[in-house]
C-alpha atoms as a PDB file:
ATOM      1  CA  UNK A   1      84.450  35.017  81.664  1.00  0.00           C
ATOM      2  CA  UNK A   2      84.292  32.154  83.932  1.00  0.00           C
ATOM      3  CA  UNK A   3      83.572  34.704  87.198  1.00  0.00           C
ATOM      4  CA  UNK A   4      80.659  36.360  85.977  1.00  0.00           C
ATOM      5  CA  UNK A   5      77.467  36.202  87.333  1.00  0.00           C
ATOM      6  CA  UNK A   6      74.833  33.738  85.972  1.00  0.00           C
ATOM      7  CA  UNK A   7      72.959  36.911  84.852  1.00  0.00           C
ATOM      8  CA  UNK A   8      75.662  38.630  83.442  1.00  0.00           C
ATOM      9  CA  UNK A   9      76.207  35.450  81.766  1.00  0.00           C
ATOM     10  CA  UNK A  10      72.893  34.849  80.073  1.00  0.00           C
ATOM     11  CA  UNK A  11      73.205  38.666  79.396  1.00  0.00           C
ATOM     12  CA  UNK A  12      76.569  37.896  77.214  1.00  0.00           C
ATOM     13  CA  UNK A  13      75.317  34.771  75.546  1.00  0.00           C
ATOM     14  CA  UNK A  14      72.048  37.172  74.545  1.00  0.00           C
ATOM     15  CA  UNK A  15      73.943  39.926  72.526  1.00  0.00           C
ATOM     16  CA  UNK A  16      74.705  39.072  68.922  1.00  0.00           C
ATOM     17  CA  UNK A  17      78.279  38.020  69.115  1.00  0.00           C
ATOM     18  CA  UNK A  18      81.900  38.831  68.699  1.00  0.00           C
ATOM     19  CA  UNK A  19      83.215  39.757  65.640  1.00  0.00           C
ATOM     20  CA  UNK A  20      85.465  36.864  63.424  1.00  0.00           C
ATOM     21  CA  UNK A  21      88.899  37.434  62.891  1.00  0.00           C
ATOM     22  CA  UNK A  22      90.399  39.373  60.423  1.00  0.00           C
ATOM     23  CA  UNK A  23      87.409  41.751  60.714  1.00  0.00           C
ATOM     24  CA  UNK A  24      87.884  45.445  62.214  1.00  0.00           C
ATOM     25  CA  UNK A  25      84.373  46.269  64.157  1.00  0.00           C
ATOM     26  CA  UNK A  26      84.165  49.789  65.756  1.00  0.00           C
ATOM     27  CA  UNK A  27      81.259  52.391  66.766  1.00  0.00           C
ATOM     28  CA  UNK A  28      80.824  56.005  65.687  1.00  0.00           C
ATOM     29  CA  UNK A  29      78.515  58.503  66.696  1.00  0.00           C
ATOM     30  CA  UNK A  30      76.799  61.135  64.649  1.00  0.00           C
ATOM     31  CA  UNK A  31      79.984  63.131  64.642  1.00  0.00           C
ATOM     32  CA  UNK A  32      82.319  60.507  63.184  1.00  0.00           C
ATOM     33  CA  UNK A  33      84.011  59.751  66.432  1.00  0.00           C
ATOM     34  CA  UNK A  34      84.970  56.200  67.382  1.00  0.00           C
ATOM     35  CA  UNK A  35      83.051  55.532  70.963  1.00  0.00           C
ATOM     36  CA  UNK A  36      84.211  53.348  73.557  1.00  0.00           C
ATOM     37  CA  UNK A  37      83.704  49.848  74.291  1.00  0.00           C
ATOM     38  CA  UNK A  38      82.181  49.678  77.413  1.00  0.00           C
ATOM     39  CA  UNK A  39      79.194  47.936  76.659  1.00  0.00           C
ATOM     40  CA  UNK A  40      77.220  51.145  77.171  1.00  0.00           C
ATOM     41  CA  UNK A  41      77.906  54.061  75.060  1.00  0.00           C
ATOM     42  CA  UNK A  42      75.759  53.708  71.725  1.00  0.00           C
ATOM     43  CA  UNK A  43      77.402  53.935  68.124  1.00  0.00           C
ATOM     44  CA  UNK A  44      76.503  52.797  64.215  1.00  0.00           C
ATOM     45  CA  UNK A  45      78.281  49.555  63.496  1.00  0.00           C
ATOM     46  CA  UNK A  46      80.884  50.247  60.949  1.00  0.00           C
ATOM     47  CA  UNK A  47      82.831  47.426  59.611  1.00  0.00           C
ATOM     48  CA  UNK A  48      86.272  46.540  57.556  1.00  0.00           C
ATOM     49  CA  UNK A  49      86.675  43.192  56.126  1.00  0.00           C
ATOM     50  CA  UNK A  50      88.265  41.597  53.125  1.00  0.00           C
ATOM     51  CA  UNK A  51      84.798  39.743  52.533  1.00  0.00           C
ATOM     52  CA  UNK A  52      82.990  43.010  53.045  1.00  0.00           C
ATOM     53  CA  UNK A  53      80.762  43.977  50.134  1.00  0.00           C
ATOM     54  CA  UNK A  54      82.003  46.412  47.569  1.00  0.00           C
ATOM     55  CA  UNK A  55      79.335  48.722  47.299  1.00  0.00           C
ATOM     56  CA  UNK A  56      75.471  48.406  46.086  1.00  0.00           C
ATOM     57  CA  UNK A  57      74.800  47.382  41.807  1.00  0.00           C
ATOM     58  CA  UNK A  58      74.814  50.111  39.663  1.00  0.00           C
ATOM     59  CA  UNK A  59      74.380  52.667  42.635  1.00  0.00           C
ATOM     60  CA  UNK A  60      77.627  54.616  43.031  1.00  0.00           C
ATOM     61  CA  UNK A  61      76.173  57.250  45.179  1.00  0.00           C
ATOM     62  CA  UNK A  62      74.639  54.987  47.614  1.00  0.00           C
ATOM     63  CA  UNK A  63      77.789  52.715  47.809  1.00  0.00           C
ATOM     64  CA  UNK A  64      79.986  55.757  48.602  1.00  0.00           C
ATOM     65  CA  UNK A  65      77.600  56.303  51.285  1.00  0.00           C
ATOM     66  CA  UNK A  66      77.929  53.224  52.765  1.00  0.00           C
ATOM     67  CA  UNK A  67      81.847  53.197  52.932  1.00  0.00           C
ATOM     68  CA  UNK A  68      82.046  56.914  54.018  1.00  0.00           C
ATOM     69  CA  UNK A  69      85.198  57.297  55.997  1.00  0.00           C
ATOM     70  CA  UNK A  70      86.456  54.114  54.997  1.00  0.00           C
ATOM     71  CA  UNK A  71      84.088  51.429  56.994  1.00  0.00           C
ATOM     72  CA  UNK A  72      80.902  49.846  55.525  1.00  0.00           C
ATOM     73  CA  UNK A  73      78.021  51.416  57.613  1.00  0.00           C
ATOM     74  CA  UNK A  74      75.793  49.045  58.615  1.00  0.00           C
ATOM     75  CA  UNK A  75      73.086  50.996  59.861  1.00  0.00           C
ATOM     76  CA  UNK A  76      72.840  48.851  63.187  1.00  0.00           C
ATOM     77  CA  UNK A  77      72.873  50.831  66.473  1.00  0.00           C
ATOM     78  CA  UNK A  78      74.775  48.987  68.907  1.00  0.00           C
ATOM     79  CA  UNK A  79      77.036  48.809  71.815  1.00  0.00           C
ATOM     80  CA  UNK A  80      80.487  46.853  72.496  1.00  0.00           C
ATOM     81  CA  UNK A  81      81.655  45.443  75.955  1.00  0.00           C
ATOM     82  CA  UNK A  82      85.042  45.215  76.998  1.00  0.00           C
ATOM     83  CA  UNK A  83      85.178  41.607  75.705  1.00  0.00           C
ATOM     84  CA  UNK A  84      83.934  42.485  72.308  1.00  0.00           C
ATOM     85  CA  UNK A  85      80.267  41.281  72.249  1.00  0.00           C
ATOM     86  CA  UNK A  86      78.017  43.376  70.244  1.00  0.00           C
ATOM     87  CA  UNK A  87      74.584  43.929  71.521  1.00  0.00           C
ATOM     88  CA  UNK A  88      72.287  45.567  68.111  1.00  0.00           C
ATOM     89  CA  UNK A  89      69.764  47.923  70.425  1.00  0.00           C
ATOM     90  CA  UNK A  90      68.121  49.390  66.852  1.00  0.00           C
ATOM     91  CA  UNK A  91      68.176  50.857  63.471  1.00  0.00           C
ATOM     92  CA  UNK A  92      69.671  53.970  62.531  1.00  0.00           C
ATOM     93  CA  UNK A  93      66.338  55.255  60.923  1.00  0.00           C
ATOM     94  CA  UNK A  94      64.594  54.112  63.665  1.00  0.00           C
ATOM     95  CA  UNK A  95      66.494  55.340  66.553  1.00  0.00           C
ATOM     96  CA  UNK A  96      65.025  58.298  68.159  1.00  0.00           C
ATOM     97  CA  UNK A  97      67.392  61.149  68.671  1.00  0.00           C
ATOM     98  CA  UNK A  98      66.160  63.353  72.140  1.00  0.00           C
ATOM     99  CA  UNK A  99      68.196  66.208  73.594  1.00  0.00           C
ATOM    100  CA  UNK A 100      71.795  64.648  71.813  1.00  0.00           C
ATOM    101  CA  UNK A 101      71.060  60.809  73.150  1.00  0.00           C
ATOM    102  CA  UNK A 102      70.375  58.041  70.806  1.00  0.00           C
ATOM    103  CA  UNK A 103      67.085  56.535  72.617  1.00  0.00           C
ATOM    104  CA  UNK A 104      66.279  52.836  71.438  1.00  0.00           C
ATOM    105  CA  UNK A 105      62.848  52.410  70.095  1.00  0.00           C
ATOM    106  CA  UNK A 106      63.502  48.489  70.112  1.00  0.00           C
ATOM    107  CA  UNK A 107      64.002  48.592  73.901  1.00  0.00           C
ATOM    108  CA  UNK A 108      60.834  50.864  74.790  1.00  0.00           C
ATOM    109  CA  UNK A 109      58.887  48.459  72.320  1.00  0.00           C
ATOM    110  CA  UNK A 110      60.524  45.645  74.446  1.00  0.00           C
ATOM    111  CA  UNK A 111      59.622  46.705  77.622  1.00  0.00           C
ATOM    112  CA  UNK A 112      56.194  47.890  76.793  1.00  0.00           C
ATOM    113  CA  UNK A 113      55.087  44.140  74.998  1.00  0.00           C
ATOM    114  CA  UNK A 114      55.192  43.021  78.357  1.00  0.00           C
ATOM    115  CA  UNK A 115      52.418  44.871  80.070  1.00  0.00           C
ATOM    116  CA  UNK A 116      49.868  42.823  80.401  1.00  0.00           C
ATOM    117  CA  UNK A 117      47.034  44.325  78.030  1.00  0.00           C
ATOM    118  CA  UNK A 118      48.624  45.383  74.920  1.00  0.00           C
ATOM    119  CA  UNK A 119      48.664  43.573  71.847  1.00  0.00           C
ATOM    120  CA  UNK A 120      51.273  44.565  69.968  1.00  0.00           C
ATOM    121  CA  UNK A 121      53.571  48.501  70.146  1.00  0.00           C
ATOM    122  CA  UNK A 122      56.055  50.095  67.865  1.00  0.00           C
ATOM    123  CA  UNK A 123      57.867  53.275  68.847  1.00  0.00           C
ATOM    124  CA  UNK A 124      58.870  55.765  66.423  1.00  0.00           C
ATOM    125  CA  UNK A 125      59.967  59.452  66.699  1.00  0.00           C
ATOM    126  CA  UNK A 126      58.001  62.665  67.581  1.00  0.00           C
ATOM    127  CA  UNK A 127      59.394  66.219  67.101  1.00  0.00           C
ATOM    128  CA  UNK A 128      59.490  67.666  70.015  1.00  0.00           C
ATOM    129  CA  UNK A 129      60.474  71.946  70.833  1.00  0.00           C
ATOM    130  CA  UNK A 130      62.578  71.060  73.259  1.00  0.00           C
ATOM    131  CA  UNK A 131      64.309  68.028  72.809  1.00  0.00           C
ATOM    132  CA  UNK A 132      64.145  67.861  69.071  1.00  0.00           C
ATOM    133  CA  UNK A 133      62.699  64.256  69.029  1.00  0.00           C
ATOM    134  CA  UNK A 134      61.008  62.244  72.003  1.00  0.00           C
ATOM    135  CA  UNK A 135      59.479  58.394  71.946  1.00  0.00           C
ATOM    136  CA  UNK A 136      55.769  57.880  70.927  1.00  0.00           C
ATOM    137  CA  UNK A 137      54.371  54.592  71.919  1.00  0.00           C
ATOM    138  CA  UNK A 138      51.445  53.390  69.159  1.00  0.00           C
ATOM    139  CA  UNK A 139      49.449  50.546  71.385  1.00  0.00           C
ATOM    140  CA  UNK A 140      47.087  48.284  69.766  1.00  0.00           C
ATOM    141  CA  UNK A 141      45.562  46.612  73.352  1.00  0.00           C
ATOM    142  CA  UNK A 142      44.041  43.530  73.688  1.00  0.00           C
ATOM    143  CA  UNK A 143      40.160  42.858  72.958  1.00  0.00           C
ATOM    144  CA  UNK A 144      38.200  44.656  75.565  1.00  0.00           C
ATOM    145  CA  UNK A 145      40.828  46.053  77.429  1.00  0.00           C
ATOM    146  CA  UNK A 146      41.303  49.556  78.501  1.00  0.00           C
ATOM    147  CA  UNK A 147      44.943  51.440  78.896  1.00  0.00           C
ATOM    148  CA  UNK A 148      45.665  54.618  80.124  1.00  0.00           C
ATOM    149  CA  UNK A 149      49.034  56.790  79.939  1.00  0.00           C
ATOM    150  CA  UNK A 150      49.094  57.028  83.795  1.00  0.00           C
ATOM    151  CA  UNK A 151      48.800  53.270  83.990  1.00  0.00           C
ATOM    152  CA  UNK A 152      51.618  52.606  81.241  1.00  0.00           C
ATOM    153  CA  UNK A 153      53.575  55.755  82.638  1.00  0.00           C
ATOM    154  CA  UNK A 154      53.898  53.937  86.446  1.00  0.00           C
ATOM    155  CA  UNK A 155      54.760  50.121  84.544  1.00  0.00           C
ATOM    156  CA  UNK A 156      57.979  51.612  82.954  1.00  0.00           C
ATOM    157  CA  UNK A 157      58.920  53.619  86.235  1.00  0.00           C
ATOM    158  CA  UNK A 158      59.718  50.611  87.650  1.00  0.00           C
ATOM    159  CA  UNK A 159      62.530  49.860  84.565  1.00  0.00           C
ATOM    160  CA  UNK A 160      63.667  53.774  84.982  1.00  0.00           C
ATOM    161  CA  UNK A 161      63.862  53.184  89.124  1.00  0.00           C
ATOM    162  CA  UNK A 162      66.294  49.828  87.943  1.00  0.00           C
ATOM    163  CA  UNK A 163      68.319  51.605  85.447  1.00  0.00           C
ATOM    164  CA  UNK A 164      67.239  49.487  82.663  1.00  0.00           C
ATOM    165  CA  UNK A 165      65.264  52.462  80.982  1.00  0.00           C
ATOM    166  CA  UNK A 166      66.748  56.350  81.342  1.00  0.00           C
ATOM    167  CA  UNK A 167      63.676  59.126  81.932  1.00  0.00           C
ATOM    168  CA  UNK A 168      63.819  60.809  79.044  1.00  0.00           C
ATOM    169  CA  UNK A 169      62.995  57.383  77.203  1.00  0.00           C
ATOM    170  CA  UNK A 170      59.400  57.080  78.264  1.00  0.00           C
ATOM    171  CA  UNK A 171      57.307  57.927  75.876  1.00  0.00           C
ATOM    172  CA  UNK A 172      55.942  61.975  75.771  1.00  0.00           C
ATOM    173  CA  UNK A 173      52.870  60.469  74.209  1.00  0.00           C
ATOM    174  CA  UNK A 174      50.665  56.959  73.865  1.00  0.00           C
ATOM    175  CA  UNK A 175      48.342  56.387  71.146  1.00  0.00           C
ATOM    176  CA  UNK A 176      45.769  53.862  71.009  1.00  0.00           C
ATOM    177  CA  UNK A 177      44.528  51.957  67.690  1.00  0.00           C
ATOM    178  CA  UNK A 178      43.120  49.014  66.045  1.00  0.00           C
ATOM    179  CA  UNK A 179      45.968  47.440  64.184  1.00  0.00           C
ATOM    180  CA  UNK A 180      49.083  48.599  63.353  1.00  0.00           C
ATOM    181  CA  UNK A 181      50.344  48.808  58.976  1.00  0.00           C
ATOM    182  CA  UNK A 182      52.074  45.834  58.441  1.00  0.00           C
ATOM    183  CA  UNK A 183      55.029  45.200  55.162  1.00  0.00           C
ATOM    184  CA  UNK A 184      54.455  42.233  52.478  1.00  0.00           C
ATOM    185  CA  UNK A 185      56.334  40.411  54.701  1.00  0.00           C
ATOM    186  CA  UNK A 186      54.651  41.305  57.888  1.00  0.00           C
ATOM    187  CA  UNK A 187      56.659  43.647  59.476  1.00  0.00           C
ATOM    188  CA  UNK A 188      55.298  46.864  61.387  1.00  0.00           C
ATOM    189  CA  UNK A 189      55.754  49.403  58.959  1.00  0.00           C
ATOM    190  CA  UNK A 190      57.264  52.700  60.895  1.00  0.00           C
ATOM    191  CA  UNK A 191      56.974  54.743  57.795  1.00  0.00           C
ATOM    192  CA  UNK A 192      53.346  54.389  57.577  1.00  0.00           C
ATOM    193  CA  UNK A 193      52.897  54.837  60.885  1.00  0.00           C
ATOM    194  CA  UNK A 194      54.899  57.767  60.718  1.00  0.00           C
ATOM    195  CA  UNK A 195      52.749  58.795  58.092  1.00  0.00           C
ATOM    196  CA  UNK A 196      48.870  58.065  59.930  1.00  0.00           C
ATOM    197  CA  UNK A 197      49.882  60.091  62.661  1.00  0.00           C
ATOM    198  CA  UNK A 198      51.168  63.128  60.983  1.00  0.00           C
ATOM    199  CA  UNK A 199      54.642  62.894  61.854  1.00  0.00           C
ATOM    200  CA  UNK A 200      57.531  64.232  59.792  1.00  0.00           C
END
């Protein structure tokens, strides 16, 4: 890779890694089909390894479920490149599934954290008539600030006008709160979220 580009450089040395030998990595969609590795079309991480765990304790059903079709399903959304570096873009439960695209939550979260006056986001899921599911964006802005949809709307038109962000992943709807439910640990808590704002 010694001709690339500085930023496709920094962009490589960014993504998670390539897989260690001995170790068959691939990427399916929702239908069970193997997608390419292009470093753009979006898959669940399925893995085969000899080191690759067995199956969950005591849980036969669950284990089966994770080796369906023969690969241990990680649960990781991801793309590969054509040199085999994996970039994780989100979780399979958290991945938002609009008009038969897998949009990233993580990335929409990502992009969003860096307008100036919000706090902290999380994305999650909406239905939607149409589309079946489309992005919400839960803000929690800073102290004394005031955000409005037009204003967040026109910041990530700039990452659609770049091709970093496609249309149909800005969020149909923003809502505004005090804090968002953390986990024991910390972590912003989707379910709960999912839960507050009446959302199957």
């Amino acid at each position: 890779m010694a001709g690339l580009g500085e930023d496709e450089k920094v962009n490589t040395r960014l993504r998670a890694g390539r897989p260690i030998h001995l170790s068959d990595v691939k990427l399916r969609n929702e239908a069970g089909e193997f997608v390419a590795n292009d470093g753009v079309s979006k898959g669940e991480l399925v893995v085969r390894a000899p080191w690759a765990v067995n199956g969950y304790y005591k849980d036969p059903i669950r284990s089966e479920d994770l080796w369906k079709d023969g690969y241990l399903h990680t649960g990781d959304i991801a793309t590969i490149d054509k040199f085999g570096y994996i970039d994780i873009v989100d979780r399979m439960k958290d991945v938002i599934k609009s008009g038969g695209e897998w949009v990233s939550s993580e990335l929409i979260e990502s992009l969003l954290s860096t307008y100036p006056g919000i706090a902290e986001v999380a994305v999650v899921a909406m239905p939607d008539d149409k589309w079946m599911e489309r992005p919400m964006a839960v803000i929690v802005p800073n102290a004394n600030e005031t955000i409005t949809t037009e204003q967040l709307n026109q910041y990530l038109r700039q990452f659609v006008n770049t091709g970093k962000l496609k249309s149909f992943a800005v969020p149909k709807e923003y809502r505004f709160v005090s804090e968002l439910p953390k986990t024991s640990i910390g972590k912003i808590d989707k379910k709960r979220i999912k839960q507050q704002e009446n959302l199957k």
